[in-house]
Protein backbone atom coordinates (compact mmCIF):
# COMPACT_ATOMS: atom_id res chain seq x y z
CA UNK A 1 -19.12 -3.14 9.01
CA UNK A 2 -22.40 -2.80 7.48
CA UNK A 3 -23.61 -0.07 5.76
CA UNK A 4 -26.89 1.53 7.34
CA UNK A 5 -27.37 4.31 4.61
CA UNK A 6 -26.55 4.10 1.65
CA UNK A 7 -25.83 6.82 -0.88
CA UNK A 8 -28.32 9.52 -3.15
CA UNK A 9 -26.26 7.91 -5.84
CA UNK A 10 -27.05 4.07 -5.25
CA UNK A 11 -30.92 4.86 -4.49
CA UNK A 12 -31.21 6.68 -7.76
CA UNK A 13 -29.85 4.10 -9.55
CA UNK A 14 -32.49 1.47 -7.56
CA UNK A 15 -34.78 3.50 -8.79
CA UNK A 16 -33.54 3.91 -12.33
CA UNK A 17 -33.75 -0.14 -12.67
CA UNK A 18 -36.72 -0.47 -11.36
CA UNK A 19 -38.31 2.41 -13.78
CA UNK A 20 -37.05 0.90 -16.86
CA UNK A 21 -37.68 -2.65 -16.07
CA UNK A 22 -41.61 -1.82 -15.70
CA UNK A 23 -41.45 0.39 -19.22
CA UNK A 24 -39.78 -3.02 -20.67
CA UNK A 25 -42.37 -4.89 -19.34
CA UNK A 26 -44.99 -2.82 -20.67
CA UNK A 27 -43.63 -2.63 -24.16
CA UNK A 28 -41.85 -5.67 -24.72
CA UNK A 29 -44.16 -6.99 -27.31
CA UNK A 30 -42.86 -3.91 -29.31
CA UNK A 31 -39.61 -6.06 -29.94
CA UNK A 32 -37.68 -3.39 -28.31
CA UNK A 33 -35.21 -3.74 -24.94
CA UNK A 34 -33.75 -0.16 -25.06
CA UNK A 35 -33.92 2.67 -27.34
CA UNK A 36 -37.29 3.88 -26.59
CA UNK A 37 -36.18 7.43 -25.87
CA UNK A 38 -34.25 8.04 -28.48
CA UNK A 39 -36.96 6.32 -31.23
CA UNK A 40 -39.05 8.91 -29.42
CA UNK A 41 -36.82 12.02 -29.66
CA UNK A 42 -36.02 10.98 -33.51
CA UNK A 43 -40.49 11.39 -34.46
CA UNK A 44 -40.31 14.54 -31.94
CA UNK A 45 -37.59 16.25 -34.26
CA UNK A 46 -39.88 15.57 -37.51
CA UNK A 47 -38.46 11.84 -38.13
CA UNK A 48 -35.24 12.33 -39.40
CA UNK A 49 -31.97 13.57 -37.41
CA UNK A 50 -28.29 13.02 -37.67
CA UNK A 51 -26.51 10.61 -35.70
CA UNK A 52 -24.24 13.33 -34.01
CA UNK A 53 -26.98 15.45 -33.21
CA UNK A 54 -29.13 11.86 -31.49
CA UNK A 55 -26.03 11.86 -29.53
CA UNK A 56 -25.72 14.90 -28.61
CA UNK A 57 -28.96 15.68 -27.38
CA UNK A 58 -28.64 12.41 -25.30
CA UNK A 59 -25.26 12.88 -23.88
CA UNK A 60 -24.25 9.47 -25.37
CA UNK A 61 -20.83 8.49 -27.18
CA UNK A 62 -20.37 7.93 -30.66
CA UNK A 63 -19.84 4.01 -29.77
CA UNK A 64 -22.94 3.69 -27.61
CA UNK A 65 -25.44 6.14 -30.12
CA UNK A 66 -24.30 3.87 -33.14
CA UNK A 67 -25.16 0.62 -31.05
CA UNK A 68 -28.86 1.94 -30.38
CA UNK A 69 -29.01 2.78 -33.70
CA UNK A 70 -28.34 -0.66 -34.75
CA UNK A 71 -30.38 -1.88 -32.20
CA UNK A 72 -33.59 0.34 -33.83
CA UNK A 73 -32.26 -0.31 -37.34
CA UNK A 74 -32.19 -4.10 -36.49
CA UNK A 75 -35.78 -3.92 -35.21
CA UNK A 76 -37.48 -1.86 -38.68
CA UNK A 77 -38.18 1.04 -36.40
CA UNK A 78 -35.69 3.72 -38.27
CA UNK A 79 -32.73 3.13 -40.95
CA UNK A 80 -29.68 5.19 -41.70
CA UNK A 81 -29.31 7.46 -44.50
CA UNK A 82 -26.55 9.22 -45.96
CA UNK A 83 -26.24 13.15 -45.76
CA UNK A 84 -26.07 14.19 -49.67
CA UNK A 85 -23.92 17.04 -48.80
CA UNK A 86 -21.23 15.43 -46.29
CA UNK A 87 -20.60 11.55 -46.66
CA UNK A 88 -19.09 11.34 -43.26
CA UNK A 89 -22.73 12.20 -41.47
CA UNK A 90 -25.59 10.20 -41.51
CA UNK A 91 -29.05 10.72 -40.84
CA UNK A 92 -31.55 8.48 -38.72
CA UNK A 93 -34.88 8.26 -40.10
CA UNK A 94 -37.99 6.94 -38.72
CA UNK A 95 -39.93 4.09 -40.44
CA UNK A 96 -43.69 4.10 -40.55
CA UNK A 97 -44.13 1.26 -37.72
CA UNK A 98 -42.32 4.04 -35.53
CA UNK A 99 -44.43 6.31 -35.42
CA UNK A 100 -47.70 4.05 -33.82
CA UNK A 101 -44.76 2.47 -31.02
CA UNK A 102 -44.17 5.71 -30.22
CA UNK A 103 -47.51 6.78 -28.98
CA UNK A 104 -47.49 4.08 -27.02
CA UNK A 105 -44.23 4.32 -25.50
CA UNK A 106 -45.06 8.42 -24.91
CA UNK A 107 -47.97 6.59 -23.09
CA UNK A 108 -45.93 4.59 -21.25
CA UNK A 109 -43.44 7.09 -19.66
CA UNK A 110 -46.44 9.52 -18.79
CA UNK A 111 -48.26 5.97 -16.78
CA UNK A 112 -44.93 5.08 -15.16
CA UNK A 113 -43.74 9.12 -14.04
CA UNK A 114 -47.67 9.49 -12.55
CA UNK A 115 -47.25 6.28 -10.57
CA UNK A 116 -43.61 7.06 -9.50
C-alpha cells in the first residue's frame, strides 16, 4: 500500500535537509560542514563558554557537543581551555578567525529563514 500523506514529522525533516544543505552550500568555503550554530552561540555569549553549558543550551549529549567541538577545534575556529577552578570543566573559546565567519554565517541564516 502506498502512502498518500505522509507525516508533520517526515516533512519537517525534508525540510530540515534541505535548509542546511543550502547554508552548507553557502558557507562551505568557510571549511566548516556543521557547527555553525554553536560557533555562533559561543561569540553571542562573549566568546568563551563551558562545554556543559554549549550543550545544554543546545539540547545535545556530552558525546555529540565534544564531537562539534573537535570538529571547530580541528578547523582553528575555537580551542578548549581548562577551568582554573574545576579541572573536570572546560571552556570553549573563540579564535579570532571566528568572529568574521560568524557574521557571515548570522548572514546566512537571516538569507535562508527570509526565503523559506
Amino acid at each position: 500500500m502506498l502512502v498518500k500523506e505522509r507525516s508533520l514529522g517526515f516533512w519537517c525533516s525534508r525540510i530540515g535537509h534541505q535548509y542546511f544543505a543550502l547554508l552548507s552550500e553557502r558557507l562551505g568555503h568557510l571549511g566548516l560542514e556543521r557547527g555553525y550554530f554553536p560557533l555562533a552561540l559561543i561569540v553571542d555569549a562573549g566568546g568563551r563558554m563551558s562545554q556543559q553549558e554549549l550543550a545544554d543550551a543546545l539540547h545535545m549529549d556530552k558525546v555529540a557537543m565534544a564531537r562539534s567541538i573537535d570538529h571547530l577545534c580541528e578547523r582553528g575556529f575555537v580551542q578548549r581551555a581548562s577551568c582554573p577552578d574545576d579541572r573536570r570543566k572546560h571552556h570553549v573559546k573563540v579564535m579570532p578567525k571566528a568572529v568574521a565567519a560568524v557574521k557571515e554565517i548570522k548572514q546566512a541564516y537571516a538569507a535562508l529563514d527570509r526565503m523559506a
